[in-house]
ModelCIF file with pLDDT and N, C-alpha, C, O atoms, coordinates in Angstrom:
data_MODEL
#
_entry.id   MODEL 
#
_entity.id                         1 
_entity.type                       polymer 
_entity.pdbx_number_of_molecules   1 
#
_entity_poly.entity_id                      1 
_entity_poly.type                           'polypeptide(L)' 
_entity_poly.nstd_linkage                   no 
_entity_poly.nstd_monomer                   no 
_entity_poly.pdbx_seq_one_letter_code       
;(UNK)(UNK)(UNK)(UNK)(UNK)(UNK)(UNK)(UNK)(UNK)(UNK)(UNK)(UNK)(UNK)(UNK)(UNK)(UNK)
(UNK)(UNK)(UNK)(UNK)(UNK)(UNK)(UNK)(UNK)(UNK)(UNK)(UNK)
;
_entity_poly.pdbx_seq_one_letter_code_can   XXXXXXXXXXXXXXXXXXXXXXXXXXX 
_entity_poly.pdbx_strand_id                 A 
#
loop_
_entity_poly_seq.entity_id 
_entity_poly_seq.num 
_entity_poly_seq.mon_id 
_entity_poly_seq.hetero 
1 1  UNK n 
1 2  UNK n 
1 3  UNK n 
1 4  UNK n 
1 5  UNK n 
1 6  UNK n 
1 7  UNK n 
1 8  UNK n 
1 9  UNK n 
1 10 UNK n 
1 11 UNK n 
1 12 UNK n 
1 13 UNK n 
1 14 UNK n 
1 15 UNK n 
1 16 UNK n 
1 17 UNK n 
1 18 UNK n 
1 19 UNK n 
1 20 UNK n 
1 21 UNK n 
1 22 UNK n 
1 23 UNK n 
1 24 UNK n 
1 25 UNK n 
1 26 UNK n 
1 27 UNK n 
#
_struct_asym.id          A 
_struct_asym.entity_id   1 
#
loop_
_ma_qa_metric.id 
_ma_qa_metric.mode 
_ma_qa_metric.name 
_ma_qa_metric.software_group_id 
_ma_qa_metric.type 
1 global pLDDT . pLDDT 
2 local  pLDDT . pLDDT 
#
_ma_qa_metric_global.metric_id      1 
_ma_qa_metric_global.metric_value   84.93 
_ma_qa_metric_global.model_id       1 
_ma_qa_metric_global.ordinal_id     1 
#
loop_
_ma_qa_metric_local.label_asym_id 
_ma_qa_metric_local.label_comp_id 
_ma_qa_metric_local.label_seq_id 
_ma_qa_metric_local.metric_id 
_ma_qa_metric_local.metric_value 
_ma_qa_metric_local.model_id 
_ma_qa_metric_local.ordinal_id 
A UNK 1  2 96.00 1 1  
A UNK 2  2 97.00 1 2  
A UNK 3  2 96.00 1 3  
A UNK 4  2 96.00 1 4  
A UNK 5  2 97.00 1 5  
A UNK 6  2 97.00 1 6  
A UNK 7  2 96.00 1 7  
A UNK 8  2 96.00 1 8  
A UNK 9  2 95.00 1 9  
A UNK 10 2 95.00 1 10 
A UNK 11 2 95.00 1 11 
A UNK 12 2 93.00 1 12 
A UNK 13 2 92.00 1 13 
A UNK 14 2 93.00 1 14 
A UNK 15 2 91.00 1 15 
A UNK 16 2 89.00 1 16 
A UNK 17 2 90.00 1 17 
A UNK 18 2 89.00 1 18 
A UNK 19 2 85.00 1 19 
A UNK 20 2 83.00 1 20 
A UNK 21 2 82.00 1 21 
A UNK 22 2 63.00 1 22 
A UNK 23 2 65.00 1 23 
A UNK 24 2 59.00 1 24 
A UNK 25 2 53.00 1 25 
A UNK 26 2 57.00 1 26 
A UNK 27 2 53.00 1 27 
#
loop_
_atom_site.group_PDB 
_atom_site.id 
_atom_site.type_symbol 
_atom_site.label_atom_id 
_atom_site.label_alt_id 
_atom_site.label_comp_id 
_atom_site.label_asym_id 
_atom_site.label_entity_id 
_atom_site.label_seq_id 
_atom_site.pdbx_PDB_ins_code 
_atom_site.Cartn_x 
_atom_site.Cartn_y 
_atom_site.Cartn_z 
_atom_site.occupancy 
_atom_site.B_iso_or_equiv 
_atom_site.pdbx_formal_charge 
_atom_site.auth_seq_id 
_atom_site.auth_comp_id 
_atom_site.auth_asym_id 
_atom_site.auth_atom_id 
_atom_site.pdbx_PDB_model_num 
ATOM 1   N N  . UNK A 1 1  ? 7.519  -6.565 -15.912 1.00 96.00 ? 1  UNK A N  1 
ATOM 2   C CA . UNK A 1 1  ? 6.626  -7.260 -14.978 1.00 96.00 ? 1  UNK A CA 1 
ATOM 3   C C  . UNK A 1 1  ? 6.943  -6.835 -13.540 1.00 96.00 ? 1  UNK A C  1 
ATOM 4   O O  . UNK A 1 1  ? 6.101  -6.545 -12.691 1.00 96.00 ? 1  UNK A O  1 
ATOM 5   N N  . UNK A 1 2  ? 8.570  -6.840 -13.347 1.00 97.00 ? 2  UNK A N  1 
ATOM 6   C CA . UNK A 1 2  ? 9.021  -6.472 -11.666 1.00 97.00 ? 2  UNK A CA 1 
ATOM 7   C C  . UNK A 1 2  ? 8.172  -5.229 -11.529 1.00 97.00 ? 2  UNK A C  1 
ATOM 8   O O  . UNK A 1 2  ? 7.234  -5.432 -10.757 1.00 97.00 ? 2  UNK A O  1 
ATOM 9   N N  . UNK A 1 3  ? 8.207  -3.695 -12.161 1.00 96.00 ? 3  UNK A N  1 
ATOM 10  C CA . UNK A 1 3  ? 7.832  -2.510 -12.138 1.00 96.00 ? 3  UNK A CA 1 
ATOM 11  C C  . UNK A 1 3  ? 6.459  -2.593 -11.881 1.00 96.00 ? 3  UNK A C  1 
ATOM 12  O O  . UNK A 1 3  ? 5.951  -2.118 -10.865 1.00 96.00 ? 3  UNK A O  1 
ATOM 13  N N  . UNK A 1 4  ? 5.342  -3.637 -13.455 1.00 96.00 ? 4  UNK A N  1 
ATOM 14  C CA . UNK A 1 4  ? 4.390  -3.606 -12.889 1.00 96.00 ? 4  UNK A CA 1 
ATOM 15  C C  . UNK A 1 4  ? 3.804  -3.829 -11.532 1.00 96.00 ? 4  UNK A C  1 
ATOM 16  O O  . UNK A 1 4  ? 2.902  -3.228 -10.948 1.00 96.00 ? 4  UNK A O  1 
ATOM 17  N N  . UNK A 1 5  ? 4.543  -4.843 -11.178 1.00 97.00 ? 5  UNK A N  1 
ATOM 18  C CA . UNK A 1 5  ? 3.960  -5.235 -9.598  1.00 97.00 ? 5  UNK A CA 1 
ATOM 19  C C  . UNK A 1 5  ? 4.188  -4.465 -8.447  1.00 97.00 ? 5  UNK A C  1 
ATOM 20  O O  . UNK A 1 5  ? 3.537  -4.488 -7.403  1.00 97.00 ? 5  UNK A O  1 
ATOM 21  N N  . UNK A 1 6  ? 5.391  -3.623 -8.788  1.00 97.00 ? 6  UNK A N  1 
ATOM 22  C CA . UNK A 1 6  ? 5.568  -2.237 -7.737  1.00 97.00 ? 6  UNK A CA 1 
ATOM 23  C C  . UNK A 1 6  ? 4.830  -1.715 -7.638  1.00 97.00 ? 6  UNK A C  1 
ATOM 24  O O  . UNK A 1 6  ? 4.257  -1.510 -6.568  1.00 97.00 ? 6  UNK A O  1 
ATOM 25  N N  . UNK A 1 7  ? 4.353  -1.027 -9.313  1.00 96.00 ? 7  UNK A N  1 
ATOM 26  C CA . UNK A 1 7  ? 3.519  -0.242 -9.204  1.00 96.00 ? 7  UNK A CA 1 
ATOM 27  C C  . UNK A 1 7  ? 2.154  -0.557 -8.378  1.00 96.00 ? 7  UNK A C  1 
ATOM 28  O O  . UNK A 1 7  ? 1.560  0.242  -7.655  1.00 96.00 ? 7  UNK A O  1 
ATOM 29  N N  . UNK A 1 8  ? 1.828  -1.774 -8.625  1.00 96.00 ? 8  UNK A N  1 
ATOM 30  C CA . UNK A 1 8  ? 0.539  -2.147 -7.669  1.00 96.00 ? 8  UNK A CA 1 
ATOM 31  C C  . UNK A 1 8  ? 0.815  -1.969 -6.293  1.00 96.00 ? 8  UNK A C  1 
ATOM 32  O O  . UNK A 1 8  ? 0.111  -1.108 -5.765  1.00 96.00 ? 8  UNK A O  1 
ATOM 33  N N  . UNK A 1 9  ? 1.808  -2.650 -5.406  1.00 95.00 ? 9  UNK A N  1 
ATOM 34  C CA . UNK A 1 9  ? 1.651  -2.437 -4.564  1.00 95.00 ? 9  UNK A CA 1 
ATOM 35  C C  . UNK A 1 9  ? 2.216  -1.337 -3.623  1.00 95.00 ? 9  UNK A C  1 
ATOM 36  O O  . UNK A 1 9  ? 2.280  -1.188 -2.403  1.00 95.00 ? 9  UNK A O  1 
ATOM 37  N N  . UNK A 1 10 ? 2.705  -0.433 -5.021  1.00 95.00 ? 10 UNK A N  1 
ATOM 38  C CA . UNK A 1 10 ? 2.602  0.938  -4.117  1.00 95.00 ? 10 UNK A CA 1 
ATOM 39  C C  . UNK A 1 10 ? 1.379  1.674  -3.911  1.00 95.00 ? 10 UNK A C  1 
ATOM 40  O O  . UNK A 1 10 ? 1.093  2.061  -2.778  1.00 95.00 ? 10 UNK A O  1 
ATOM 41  N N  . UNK A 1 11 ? 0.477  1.949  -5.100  1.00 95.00 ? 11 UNK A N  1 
ATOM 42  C CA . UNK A 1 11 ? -0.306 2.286  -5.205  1.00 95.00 ? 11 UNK A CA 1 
ATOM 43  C C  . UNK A 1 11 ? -1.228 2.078  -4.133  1.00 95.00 ? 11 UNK A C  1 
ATOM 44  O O  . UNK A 1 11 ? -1.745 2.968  -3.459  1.00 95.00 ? 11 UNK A O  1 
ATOM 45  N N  . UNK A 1 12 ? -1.487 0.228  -3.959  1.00 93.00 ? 12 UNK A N  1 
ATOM 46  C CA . UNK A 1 12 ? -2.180 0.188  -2.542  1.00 93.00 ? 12 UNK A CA 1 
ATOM 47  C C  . UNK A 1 12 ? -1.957 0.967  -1.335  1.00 93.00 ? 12 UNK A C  1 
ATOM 48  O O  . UNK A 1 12 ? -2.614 1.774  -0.679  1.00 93.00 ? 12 UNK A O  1 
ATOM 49  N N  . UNK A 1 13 ? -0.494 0.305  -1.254  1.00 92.00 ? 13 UNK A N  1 
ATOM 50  C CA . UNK A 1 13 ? 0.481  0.536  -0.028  1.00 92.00 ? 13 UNK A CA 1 
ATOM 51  C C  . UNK A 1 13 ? -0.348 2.338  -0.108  1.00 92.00 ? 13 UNK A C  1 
ATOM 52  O O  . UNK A 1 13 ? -1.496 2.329  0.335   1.00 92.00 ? 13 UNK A O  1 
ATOM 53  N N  . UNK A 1 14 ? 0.011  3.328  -0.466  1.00 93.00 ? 14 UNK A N  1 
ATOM 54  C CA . UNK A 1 14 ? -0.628 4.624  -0.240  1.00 93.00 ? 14 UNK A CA 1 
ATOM 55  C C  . UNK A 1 14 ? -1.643 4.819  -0.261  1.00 93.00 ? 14 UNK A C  1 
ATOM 56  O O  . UNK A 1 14 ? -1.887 5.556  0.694   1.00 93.00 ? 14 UNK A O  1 
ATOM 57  N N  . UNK A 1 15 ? -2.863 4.520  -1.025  1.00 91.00 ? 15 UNK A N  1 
ATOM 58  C CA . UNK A 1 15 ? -4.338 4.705  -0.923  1.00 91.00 ? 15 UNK A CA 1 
ATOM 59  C C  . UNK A 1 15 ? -4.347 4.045  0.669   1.00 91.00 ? 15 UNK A C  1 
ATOM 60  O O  . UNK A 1 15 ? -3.923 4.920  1.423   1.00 91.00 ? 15 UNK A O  1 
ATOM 61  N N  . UNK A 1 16 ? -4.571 3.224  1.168   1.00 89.00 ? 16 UNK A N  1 
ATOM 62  C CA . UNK A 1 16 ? -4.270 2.141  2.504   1.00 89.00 ? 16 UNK A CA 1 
ATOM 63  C C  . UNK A 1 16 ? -4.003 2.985  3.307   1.00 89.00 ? 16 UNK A C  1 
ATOM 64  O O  . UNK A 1 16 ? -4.974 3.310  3.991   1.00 89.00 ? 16 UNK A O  1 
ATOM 65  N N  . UNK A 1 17 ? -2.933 3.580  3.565   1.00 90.00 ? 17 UNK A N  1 
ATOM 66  C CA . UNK A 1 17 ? -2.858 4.861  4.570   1.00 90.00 ? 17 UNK A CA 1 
ATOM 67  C C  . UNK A 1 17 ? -3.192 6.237  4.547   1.00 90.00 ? 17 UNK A C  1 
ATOM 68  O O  . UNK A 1 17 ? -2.819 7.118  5.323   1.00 90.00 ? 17 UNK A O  1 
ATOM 69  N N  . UNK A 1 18 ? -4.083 6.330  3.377   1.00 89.00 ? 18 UNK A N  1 
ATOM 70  C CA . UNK A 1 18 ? -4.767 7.624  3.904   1.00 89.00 ? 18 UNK A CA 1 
ATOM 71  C C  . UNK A 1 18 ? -6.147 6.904  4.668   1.00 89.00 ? 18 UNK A C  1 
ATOM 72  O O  . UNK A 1 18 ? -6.927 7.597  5.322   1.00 89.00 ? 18 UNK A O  1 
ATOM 73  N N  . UNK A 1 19 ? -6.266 5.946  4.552   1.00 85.00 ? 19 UNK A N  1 
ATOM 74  C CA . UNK A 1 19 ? -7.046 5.557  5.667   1.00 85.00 ? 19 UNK A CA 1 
ATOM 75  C C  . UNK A 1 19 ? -6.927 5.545  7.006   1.00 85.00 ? 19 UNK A C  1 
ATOM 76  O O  . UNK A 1 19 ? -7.666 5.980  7.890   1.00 85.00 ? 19 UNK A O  1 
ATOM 77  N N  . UNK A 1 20 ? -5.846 4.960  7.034   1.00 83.00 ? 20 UNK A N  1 
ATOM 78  C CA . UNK A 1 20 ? -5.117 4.064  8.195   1.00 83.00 ? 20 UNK A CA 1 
ATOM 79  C C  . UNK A 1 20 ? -4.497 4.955  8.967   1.00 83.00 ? 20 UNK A C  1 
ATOM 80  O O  . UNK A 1 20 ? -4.186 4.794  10.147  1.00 83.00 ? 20 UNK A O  1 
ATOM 81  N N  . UNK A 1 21 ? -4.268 6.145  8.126   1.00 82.00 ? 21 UNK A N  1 
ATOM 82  C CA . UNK A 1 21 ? -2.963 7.134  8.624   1.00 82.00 ? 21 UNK A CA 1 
ATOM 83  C C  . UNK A 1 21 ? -1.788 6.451  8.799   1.00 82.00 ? 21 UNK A C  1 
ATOM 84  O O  . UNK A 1 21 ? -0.969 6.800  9.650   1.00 82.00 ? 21 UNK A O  1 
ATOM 85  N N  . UNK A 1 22 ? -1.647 5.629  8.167   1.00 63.00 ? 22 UNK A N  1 
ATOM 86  C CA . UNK A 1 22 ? -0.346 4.693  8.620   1.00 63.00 ? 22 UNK A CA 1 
ATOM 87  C C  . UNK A 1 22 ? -0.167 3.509  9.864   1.00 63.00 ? 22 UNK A C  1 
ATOM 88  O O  . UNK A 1 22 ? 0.842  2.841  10.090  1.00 63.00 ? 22 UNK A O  1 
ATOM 89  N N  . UNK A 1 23 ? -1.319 3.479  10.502  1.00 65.00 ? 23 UNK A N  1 
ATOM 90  C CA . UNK A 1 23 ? -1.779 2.675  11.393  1.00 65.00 ? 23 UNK A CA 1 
ATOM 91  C C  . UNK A 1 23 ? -1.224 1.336  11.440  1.00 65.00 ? 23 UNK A C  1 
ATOM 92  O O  . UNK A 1 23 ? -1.905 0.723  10.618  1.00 65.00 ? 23 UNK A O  1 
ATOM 93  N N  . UNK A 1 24 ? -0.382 0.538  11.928  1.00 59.00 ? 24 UNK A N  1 
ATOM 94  C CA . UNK A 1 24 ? -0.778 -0.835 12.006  1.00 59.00 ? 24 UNK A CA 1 
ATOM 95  C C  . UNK A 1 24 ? -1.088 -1.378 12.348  1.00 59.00 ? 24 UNK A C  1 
ATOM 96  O O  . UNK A 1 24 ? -0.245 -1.732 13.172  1.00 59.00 ? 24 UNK A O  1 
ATOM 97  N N  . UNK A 1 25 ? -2.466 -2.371 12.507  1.00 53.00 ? 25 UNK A N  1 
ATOM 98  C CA . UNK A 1 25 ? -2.686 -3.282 13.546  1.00 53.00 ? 25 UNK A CA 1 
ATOM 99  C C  . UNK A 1 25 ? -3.217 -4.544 12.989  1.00 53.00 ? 25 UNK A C  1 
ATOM 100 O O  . UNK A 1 25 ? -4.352 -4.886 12.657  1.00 53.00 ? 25 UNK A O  1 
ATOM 101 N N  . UNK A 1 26 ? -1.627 -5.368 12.979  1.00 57.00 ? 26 UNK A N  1 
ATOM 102 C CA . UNK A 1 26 ? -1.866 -6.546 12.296  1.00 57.00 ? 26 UNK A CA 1 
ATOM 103 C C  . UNK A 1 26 ? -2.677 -7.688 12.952  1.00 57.00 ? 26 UNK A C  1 
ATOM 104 O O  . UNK A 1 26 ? -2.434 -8.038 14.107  1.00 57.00 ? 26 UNK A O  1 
ATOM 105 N N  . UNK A 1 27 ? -3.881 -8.406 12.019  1.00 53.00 ? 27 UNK A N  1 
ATOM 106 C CA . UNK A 1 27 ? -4.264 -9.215 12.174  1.00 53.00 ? 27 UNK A CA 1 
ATOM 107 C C  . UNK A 1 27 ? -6.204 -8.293 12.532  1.00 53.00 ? 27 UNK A C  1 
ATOM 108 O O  . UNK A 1 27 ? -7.178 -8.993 12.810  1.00 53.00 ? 27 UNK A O  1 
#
């Protein structure tokens, strides 16, 4: 279950910045 949930939010976490380019601008 721990792994699965990595896996999700790595997956985001990288799709997300090929947008963003790594951008943050929280909020």
């Amino acid at each position: 279950v721990n792994e699965a949930i990595k896996r999700v939010e790595e997956t985001n976490s990288t799709e997300m910045e090929k947008i963003t380019g790594s951008m943050s601008m929280p909020g």
